[in-house]
C-alpha atoms as a PDB file:
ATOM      1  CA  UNK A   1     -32.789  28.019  13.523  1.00  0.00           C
ATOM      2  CA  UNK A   2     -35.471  26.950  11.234  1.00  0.00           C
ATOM      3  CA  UNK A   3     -36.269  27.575   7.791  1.00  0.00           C
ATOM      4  CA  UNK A   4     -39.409  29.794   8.156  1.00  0.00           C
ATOM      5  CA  UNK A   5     -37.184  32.291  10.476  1.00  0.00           C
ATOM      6  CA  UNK A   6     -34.046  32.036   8.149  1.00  0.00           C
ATOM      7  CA  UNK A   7     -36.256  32.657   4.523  1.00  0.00           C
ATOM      8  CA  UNK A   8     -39.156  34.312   5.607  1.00  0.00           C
ATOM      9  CA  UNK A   9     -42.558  33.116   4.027  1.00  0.00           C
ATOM     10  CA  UNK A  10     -43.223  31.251   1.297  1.00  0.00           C
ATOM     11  CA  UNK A  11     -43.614  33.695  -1.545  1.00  0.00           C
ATOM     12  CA  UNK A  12     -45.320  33.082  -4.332  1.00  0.00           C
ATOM     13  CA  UNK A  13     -42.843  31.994  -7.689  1.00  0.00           C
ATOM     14  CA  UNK A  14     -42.458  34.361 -10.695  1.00  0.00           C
ATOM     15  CA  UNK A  15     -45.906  33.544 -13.107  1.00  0.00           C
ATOM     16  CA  UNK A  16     -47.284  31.565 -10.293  1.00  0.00           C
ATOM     17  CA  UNK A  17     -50.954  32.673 -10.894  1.00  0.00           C
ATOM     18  CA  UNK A  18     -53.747  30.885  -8.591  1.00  0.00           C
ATOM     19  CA  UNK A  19     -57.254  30.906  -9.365  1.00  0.00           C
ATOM     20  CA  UNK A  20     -59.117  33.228  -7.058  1.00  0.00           C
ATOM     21  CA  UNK A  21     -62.250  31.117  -7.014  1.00  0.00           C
ATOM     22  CA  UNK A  22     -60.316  28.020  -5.691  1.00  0.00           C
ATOM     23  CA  UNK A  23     -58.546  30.728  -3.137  1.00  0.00           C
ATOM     24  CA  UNK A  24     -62.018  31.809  -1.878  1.00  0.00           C
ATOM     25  CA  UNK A  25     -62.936  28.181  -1.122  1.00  0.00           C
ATOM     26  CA  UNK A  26     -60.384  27.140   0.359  1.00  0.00           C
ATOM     27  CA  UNK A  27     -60.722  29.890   2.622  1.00  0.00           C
ATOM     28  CA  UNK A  28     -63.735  29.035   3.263  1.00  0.00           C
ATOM     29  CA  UNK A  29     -63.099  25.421   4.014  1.00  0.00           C
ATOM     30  CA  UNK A  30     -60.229  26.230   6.082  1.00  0.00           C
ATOM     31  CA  UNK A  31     -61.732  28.896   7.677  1.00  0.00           C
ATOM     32  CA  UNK A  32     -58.679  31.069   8.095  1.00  0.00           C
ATOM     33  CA  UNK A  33     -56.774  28.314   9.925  1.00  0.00           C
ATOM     34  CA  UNK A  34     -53.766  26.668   8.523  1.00  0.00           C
ATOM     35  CA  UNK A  35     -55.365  22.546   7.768  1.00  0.00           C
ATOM     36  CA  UNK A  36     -52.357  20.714   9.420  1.00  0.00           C
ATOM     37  CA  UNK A  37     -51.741  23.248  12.723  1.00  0.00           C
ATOM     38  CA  UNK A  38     -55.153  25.206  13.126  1.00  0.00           C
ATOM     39  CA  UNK A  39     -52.813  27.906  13.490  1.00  0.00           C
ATOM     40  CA  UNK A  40     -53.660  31.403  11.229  1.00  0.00           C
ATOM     41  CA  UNK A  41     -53.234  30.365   7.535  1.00  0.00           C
ATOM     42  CA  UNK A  42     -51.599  33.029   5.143  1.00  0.00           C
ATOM     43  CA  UNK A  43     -50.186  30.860   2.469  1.00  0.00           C
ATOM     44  CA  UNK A  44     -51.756  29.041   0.206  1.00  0.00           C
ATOM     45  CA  UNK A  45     -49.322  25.559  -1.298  1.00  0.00           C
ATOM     46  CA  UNK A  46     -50.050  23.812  -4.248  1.00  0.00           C
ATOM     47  CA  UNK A  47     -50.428  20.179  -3.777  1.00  0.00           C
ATOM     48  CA  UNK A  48     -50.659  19.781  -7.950  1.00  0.00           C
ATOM     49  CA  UNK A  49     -49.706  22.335 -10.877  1.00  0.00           C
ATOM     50  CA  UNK A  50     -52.211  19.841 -12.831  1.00  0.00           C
ATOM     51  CA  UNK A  51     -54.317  22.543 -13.775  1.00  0.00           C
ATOM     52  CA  UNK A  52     -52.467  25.915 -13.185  1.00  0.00           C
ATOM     53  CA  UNK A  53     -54.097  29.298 -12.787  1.00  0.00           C
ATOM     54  CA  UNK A  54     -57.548  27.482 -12.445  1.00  0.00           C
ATOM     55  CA  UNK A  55     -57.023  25.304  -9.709  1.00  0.00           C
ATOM     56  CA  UNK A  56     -59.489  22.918  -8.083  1.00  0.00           C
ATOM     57  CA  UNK A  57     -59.986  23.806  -4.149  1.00  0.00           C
ATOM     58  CA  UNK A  58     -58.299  19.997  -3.961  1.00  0.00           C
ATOM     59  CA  UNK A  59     -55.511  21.034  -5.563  1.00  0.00           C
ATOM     60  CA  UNK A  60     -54.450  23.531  -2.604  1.00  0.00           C
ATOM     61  CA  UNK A  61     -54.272  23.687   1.001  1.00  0.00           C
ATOM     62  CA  UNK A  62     -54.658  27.059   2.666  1.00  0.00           C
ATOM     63  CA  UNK A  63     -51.251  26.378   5.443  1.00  0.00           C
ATOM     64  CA  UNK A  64     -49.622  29.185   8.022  1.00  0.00           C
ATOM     65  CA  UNK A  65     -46.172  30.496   6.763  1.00  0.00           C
ATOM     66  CA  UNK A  66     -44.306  27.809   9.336  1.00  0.00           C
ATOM     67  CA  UNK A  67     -46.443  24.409   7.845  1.00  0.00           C
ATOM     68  CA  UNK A  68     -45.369  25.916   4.179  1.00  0.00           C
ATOM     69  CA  UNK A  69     -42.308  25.248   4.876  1.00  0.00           C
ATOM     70  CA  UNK A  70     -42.287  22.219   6.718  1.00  0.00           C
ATOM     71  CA  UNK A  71     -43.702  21.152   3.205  1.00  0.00           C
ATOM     72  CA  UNK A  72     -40.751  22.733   1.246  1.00  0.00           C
ATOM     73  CA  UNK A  73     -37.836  22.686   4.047  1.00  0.00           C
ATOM     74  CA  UNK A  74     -36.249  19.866   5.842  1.00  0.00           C
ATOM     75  CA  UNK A  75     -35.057  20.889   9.646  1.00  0.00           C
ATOM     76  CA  UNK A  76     -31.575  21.940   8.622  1.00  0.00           C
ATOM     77  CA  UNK A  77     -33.234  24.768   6.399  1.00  0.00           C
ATOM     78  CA  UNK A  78     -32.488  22.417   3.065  1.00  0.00           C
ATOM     79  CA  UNK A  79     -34.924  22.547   0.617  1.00  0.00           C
ATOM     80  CA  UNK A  80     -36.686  19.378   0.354  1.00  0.00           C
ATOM     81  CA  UNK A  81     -36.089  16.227   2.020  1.00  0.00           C
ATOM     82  CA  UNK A  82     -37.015  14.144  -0.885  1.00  0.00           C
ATOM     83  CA  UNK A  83     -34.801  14.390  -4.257  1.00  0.00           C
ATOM     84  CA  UNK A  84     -37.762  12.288  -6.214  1.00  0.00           C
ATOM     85  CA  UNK A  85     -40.661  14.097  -4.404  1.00  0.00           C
ATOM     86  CA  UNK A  86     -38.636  17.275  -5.547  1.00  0.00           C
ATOM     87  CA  UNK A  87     -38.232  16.220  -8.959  1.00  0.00           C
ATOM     88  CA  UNK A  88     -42.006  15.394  -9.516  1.00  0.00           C
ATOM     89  CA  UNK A  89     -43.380  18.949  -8.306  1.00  0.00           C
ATOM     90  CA  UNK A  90     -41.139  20.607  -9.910  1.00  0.00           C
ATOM     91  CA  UNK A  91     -41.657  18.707 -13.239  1.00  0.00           C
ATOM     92  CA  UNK A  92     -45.197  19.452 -13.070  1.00  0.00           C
ATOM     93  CA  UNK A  93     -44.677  22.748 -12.221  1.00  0.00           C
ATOM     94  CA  UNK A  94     -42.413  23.605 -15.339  1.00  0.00           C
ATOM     95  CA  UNK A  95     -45.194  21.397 -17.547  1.00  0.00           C
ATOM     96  CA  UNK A  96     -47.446  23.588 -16.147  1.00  0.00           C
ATOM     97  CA  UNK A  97     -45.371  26.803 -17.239  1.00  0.00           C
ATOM     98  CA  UNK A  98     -44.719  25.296 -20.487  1.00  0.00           C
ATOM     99  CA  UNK A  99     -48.441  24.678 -21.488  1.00  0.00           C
ATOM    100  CA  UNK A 100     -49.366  28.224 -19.863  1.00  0.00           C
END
């Protein structure tokens, strides 16, 4: 069984604020559809926490609930694959929180 139907979507973390500019244009440049599947996007994933609550439209990728987790999820339904890619988005995520 995979991760997406064990978990459910991706939610969104506890002060995990994204800027709604950088939403609207990645919707835009997405057009609704997930960028790695084409499928219907509904999540968005931070590819940096570099500059938190006003991301850059680089900074995130507009993905469908089942490529979110292929991001997050290895195939056994363990979270991450990679213990040092892990580490480093996590890091910069608690940076982030830190400099608010």
């Amino acid at each position: 069984m995979s991760a997406l139907a064990l978990f459910g979507p991706v939610r969104p973390r506890p002060g995990v604020f994204t800027s709604e500019s950088a939403k609207r244009a990645v919707r835009a440049r997405s057009r609704g559809h997930c960028e790695r599947c084409d499928q219907q996007a509904s999540e968005f994933h931070h590819i940096t926490y570099d500059h938190h609550g006003r991301e850059r439209p680089d900074e995130l990728e507009h993905l469908c609930a089942a490529c979110h987790h292929a991001v997050h999820f290895d195939l056994a339904g363990d979270f991450w694959l990679n213990e040092d890619e892990k580490l480093s988005h996590w890091d910069a995520y608690h940076n982030a929180m830190e400099r608010g």
